[in-house]
Protein backbone atom coordinates (compact mmCIF):
# COMPACT_ATOMS: atom_id res chain seq x y z
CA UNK A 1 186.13 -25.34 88.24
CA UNK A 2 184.69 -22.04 88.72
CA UNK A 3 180.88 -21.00 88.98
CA UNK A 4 180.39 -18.09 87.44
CA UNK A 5 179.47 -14.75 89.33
CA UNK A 6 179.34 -11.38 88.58
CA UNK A 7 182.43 -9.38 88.25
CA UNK A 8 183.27 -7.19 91.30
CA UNK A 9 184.90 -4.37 89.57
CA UNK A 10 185.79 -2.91 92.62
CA UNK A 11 187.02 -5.41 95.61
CA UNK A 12 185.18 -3.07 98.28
CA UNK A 13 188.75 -2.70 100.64
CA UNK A 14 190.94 -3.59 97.28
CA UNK A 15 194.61 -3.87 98.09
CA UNK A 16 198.01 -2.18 98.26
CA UNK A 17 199.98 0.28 95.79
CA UNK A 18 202.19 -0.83 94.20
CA UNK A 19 205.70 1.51 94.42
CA UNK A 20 205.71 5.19 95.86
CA UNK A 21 202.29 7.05 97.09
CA UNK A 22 201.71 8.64 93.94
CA UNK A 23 202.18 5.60 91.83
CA UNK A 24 198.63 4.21 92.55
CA UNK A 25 197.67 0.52 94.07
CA UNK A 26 196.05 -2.78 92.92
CA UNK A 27 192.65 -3.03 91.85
CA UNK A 28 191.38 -6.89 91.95
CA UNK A 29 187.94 -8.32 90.75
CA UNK A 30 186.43 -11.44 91.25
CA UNK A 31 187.30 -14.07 88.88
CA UNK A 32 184.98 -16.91 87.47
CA UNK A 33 184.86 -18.95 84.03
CA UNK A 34 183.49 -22.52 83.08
CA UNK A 35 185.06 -25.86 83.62
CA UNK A 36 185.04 -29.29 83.76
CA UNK A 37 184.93 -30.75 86.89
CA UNK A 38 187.81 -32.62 87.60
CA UNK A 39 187.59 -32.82 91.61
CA UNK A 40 184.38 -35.15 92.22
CA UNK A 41 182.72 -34.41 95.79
CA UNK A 42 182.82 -31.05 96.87
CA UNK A 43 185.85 -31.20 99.86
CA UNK A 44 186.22 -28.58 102.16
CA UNK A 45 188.96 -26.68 103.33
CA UNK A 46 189.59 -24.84 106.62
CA UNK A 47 192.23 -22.27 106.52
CA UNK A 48 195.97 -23.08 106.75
CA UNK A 49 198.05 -20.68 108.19
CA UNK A 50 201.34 -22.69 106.85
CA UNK A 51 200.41 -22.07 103.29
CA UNK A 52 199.65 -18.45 103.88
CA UNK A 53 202.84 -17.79 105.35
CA UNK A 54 205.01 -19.47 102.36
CA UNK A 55 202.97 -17.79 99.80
CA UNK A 56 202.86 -14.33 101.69
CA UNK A 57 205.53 -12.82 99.22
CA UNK A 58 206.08 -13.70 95.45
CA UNK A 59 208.34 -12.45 92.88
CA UNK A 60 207.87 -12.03 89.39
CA UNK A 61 209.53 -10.45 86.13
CA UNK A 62 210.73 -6.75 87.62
CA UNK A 63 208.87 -6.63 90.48
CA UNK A 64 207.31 -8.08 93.95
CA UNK A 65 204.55 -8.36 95.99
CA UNK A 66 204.27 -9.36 99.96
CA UNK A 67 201.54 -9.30 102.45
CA UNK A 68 202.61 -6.37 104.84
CA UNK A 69 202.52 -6.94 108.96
CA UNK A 70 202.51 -4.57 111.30
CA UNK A 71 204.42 -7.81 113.61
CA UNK A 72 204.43 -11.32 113.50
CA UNK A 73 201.08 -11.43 115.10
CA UNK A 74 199.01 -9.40 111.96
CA UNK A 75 198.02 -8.68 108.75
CA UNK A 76 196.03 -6.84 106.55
CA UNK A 77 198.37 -4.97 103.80
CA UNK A 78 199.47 -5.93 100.25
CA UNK A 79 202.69 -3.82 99.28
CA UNK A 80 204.55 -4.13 95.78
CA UNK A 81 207.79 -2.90 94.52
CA UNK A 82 209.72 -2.59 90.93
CA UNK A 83 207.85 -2.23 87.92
CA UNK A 84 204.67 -1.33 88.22
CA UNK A 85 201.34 -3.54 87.54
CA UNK A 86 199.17 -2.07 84.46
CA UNK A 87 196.30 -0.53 85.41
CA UNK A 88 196.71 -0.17 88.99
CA UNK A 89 195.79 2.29 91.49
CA UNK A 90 195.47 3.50 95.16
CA UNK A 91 193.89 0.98 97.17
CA UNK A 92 195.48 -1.16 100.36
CA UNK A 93 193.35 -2.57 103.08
CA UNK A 94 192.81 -6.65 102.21
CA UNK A 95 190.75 -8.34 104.71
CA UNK A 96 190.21 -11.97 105.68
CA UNK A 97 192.82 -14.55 106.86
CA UNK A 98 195.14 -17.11 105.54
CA UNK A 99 195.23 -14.65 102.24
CA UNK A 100 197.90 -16.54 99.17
CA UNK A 101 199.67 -14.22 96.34
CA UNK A 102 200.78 -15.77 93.22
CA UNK A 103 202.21 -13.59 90.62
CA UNK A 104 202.78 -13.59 86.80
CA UNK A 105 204.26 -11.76 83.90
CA UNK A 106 202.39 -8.51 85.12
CA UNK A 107 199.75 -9.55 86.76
CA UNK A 108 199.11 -10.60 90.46
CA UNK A 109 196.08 -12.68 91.73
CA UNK A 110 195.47 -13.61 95.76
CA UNK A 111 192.76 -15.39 97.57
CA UNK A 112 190.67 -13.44 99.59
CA UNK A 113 188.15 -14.57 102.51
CA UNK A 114 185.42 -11.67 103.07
CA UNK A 115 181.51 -11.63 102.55
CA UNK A 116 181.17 -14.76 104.21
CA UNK A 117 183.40 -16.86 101.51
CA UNK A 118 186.91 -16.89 99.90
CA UNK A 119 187.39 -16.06 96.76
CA UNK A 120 190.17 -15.40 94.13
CA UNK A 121 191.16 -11.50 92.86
CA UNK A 122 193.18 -10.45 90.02
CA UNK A 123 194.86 -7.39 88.81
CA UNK A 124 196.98 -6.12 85.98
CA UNK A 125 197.49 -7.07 82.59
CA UNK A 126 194.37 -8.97 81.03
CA UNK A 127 195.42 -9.50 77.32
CA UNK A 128 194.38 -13.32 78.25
CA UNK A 129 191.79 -12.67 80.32
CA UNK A 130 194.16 -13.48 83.16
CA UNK A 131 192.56 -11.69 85.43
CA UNK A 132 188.99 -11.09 84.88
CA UNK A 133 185.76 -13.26 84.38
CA UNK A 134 185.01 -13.88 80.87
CA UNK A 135 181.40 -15.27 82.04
CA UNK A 136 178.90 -14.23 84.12
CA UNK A 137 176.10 -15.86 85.89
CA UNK A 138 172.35 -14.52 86.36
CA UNK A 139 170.97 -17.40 88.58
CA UNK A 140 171.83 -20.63 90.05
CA UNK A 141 170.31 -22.59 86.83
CA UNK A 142 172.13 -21.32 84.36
CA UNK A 143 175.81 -22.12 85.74
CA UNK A 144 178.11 -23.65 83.29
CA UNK A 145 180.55 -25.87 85.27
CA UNK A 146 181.26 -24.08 88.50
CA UNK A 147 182.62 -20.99 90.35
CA UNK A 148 185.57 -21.03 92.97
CA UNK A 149 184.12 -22.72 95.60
CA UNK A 150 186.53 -21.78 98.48
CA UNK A 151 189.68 -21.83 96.42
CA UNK A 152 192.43 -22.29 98.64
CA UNK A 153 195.67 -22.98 96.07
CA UNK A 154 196.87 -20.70 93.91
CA UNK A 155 199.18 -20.22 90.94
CA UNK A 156 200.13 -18.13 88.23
CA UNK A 157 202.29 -18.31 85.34
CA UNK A 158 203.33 -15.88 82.41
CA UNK A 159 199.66 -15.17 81.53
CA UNK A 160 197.56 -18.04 83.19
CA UNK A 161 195.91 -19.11 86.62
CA UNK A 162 195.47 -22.11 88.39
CA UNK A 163 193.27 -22.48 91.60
CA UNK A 164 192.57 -25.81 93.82
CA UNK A 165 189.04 -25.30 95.07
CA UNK A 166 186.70 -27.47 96.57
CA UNK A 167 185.38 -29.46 93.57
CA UNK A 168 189.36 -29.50 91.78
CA UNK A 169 191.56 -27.64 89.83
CA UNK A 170 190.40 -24.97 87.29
CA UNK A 171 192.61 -22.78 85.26
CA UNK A 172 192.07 -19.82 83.29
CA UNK A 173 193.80 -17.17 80.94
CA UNK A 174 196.22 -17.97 78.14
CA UNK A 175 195.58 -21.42 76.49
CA UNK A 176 197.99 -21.39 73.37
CA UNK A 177 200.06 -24.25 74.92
CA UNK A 178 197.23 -25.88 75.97
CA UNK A 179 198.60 -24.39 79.82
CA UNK A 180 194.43 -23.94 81.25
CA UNK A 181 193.24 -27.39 79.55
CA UNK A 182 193.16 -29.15 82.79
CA UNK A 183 193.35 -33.51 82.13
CA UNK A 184 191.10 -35.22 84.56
CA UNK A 185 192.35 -35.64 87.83
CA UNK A 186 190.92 -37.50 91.07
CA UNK A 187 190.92 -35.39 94.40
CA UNK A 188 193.50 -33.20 93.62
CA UNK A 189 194.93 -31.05 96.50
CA UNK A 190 197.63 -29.09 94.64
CA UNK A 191 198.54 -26.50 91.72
CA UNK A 192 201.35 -24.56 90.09
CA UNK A 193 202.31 -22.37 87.42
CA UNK A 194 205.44 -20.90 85.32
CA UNK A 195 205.74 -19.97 82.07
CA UNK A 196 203.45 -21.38 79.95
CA UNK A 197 203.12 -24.94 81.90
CA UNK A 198 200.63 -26.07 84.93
CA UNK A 199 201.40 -29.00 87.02
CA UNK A 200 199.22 -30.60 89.62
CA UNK A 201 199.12 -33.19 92.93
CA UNK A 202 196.62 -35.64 92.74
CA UNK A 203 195.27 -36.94 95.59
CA UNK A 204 197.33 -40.13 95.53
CA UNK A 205 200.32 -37.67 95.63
CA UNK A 206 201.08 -38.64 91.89
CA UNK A 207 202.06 -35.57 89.66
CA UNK A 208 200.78 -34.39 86.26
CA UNK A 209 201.60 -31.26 84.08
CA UNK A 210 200.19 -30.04 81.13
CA UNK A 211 200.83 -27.01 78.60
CA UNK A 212 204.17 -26.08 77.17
CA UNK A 213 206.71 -29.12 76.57
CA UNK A 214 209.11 -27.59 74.61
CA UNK A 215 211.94 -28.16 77.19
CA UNK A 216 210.81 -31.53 78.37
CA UNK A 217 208.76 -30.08 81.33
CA UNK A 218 205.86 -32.04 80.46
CA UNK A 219 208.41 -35.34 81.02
CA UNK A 220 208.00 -36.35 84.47
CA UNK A 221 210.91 -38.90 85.79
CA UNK A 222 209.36 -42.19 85.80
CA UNK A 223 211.28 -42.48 89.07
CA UNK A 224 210.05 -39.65 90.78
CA UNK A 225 207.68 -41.05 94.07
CA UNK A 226 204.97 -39.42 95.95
CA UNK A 227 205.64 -35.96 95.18
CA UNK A 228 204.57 -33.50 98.08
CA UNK A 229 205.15 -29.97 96.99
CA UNK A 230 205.95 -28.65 93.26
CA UNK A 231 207.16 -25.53 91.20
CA UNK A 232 207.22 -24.80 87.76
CA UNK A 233 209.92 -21.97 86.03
CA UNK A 234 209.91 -20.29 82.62
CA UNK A 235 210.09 -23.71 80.75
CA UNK A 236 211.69 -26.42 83.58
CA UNK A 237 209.74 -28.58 86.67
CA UNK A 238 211.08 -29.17 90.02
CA UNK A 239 209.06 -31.44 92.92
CA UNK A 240 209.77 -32.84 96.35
CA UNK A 241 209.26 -36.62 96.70
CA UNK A 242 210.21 -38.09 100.15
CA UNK A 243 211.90 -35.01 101.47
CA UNK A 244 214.44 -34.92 98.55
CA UNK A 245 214.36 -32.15 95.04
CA UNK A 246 214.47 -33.30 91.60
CA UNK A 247 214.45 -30.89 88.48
CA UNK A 248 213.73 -31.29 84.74
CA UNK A 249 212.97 -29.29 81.51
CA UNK A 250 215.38 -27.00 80.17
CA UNK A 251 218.25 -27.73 83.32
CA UNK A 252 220.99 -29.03 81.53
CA UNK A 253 221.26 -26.28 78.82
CA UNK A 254 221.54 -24.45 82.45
CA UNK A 255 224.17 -26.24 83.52
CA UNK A 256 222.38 -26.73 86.79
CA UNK A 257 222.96 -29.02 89.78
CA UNK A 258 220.46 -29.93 92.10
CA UNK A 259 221.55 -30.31 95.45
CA UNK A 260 221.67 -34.35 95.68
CA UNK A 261 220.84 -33.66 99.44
CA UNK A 262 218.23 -32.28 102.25
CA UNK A 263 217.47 -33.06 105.29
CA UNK A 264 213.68 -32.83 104.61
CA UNK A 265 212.83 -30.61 102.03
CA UNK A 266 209.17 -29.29 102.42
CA UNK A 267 209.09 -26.01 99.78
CA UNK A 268 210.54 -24.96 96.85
CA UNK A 269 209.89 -21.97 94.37
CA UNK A 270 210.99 -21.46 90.83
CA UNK A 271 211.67 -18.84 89.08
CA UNK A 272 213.29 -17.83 85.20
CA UNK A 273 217.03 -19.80 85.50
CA UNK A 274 216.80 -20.58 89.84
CA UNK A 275 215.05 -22.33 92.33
CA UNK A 276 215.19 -22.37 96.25
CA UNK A 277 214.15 -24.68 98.56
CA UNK A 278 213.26 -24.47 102.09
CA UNK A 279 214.66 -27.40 104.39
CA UNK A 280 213.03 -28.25 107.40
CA UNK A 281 216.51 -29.15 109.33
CA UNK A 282 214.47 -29.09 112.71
CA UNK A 283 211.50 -29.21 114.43
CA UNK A 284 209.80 -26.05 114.57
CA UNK A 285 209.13 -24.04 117.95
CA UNK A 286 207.59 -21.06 119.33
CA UNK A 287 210.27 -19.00 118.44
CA UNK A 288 212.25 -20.61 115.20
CA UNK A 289 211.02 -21.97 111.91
CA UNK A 290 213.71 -24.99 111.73
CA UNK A 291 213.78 -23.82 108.18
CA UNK A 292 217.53 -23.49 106.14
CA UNK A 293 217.04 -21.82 102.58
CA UNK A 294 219.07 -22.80 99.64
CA UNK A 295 218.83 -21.87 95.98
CA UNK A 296 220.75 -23.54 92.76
CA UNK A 297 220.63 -23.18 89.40
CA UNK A 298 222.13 -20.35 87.03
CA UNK A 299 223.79 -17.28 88.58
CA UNK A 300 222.60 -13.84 87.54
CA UNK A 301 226.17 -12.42 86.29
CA UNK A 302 227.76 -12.56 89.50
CA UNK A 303 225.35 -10.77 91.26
CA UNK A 304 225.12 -13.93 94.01
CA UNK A 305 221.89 -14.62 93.09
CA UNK A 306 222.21 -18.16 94.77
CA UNK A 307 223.65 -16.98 97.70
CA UNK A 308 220.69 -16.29 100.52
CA UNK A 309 222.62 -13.88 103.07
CA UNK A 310 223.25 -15.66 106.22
CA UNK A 311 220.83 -12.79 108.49
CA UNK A 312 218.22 -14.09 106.39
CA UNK A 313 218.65 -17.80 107.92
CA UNK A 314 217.10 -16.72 111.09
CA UNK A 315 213.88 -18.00 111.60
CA UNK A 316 213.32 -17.50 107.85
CA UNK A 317 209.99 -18.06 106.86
CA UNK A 318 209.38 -18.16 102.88
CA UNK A 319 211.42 -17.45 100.24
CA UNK A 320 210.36 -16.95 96.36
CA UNK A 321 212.82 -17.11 93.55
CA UNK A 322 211.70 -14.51 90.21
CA UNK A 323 213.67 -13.03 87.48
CA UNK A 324 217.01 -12.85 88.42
CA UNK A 325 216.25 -11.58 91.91
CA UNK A 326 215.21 -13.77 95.16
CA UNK A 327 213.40 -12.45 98.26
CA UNK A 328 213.31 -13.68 101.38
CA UNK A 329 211.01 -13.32 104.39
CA UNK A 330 211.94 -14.10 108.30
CA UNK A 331 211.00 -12.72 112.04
CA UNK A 332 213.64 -10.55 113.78
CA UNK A 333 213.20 -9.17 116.69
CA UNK A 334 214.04 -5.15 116.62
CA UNK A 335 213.12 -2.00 118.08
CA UNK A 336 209.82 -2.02 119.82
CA UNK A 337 207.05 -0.43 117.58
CA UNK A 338 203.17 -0.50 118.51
CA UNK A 339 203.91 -2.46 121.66
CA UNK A 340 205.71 -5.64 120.02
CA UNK A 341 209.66 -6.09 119.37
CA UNK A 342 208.86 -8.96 117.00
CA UNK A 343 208.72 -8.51 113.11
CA UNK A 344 208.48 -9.60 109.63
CA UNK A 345 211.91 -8.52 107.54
CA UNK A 346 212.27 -8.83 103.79
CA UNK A 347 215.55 -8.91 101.91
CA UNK A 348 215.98 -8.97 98.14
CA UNK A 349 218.74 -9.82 96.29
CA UNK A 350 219.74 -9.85 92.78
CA UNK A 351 218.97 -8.14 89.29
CA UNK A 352 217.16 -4.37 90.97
CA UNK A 353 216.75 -2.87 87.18
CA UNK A 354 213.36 -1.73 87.93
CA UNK A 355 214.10 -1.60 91.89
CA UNK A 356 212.36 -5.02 92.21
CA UNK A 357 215.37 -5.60 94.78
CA UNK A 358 214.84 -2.68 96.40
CA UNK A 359 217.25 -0.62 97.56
CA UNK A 360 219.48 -1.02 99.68
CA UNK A 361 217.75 -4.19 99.89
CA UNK A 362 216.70 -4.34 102.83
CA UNK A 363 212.93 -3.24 103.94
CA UNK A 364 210.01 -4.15 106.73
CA UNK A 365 206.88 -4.97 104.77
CA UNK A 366 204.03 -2.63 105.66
CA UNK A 367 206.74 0.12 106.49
CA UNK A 368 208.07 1.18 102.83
CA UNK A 369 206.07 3.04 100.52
CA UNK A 370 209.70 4.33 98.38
CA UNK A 371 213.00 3.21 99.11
CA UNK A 372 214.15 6.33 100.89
CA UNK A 373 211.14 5.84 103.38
CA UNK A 374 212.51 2.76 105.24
CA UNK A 375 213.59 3.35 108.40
CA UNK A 376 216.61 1.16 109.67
CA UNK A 377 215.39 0.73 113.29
CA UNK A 378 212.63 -1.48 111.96
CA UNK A 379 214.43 -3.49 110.36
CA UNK A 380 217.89 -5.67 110.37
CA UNK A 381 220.88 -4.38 109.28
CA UNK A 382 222.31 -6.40 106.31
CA UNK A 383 224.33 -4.65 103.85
């Protein structure tokens, strides 16, 4: 689904370090491959500031990455914590709006809209060619399949990408579970990624995966309805279908119980053993989100893994479940900094190994560059 370009080894304003000052920042070039049109007519897109905001942080295995705000009302910086992506280094201004992350087993990719069209960028680990553009193009003629063509979905999993773009869905990376061999699909308007499996919406809201079935993640519940929103984990499958979660793939062996209940379930995000879901419980306003966060699934040796602290209800505004760690974003209103009392808040909870839940957990995105750098005032106080 891609047309191929040239590679832009540098991503002229690249994006944010990753860890402390010295520890260097993300370099992302542009990606492109061949494909097989899936999508039909070109569609377009206009940007959706919705999806940006539940795909503004991601977690991964050991670390995490979030779009940094000044306030609510901003954007503009890409900050990481825990381990540290391969091959990184100082860089931190990202430009363009309604940016999405999506993060794998060390590599992170977002979507980018600068020189006059949005695009996708990769960095980190490229064993798979995961994050680079195994083809390039010299002219218009001699494309093979296509490039991005405003991608504006986005998914990663261990060593793979997935993109929704104007003419479909196009993957790229590792293919040993067949995970980037995309099955023809009409209109589709939706991707994701985990492990070594893809899934994707189809315009009649019907569901297909492909890749690794090894846990029965490839075995979609004949029962399951129009699905609306999907996420896949290290080997299992969980999608909303009228407002309600379902979950298959390696879930019993889990011993996992999916909530049998929401009041309208709109997101959810997997992640090795856990997933959370976001439930729309009321309408949204000006100042809350109407959003409650749950997670279920296996515990992370009583660390509370499942349990998302009760500040972080307030107005919460994504959540993403990784290895053995959750974070959490929401808007609090604290101490007044450049002329606005209103800010983004982070909390992590969980395994923090590799400081992936950074301590002491609590941190403003855009204000932390180490963990002894955050300054309380900015943020809430949850211990």
């Amino acid at each position: 689904m891609i047309k191929p370009v040239l590679i832009l080894t540098v991503l002229m304003g690249a994006l944010a370090g990753c860890g402390s000052d010295d520890d260097g920042g993300i370099q992302f070039t542009r990606t492109g491959a061949t494909a097989n049109e899936n999508g039909g007519t070109p569609k377009q897109f206009s940007d959706n500031a919705f999806l940006a905001e539940q795909y503004s942080l991601v977690t991964g295995d050991g670390r995490a990455c979030s779009y940094g705000v000044l306030n609510a009302f901003s954007s503009g910086y890409l900050k990481c914590w825990g381990r540290r992506i391969i091959g990184d280094y100082v860089s931190e201004n990202v430009t363009g709006a309604s940016k999405m992350l999506s993060i794998g087993r060390d590599h992170v990719c977002t979507t980018l809209s600068d020189f006059g069209g949005r695009r996708v960028g990769c960095a980190g680990d490229n064993e798979f060619g995961q994050t680079i553009d195994p083809e390039v193009a010299t002219s218009e003629s001699n494309r093979k399949g296509h490039w991005l063509e405003n991608p504006y979905i986005l998914a990663s999993g261990s060593n793979h990408n997935c993109a929704v773009d104007a003419f479909g869905v196009y993957c790229w990376g590792d293919n040993a579970s067949g995970q980037t061999s995309v099955p023809s699909l009409t209109n589709p308007k939706w991707v994701a990624a985990g492990g070594n499996t893809s899934c994707a919406i189809d315009g009649d809201d019907a569901l297909h995966c492909w890749g690794d079935n090894q846990a029965g993640q490839l075995n979609i519940p004949e029962t399951l309805g129009a699905v609306s929103h999907v996420a896949v984990g290290s080997d299992f499958v969980c999608a909303i279908s009228n407002g309600q979660v379902t979950c298959w793939g390696n879930t019993q062996g889990q011993a996992w119980q999916t909530p049998s209940t929401f009041s309208d379930a709109v997101y959810i995000t997997a992640g090795e053993r856990h997933a959370c879901v976001l439930d729309q419980v009321q309408a949204r306003s000006d100042t809350q989100s109407g959003l409650v966060a749950s997670c279920f699934g296996e515990d992370n040796n009583d660390e509370n893994l499942l349990a998302v602290p009760s500040t972080m209800q307030d107005n919460i505004r994504t959540i993403s479940a990784g290895k053995g760690f959750t974070c959490a974003k929401n808007v609090y209103e604290g101490e007044d900094y450049l002329g606005s009392t209103t800010h983004y808040g982070i909390h992590c909870w969980g395994a923090n190994d590799e400081n992936q839940a950074v301590s002491p957990n609590i941190m403003c995105a855009n204000f932390h560059k180490t963990a002894e750098a955050i300054e309380d005032r900015f943020c809430p106080v949850v211990n």
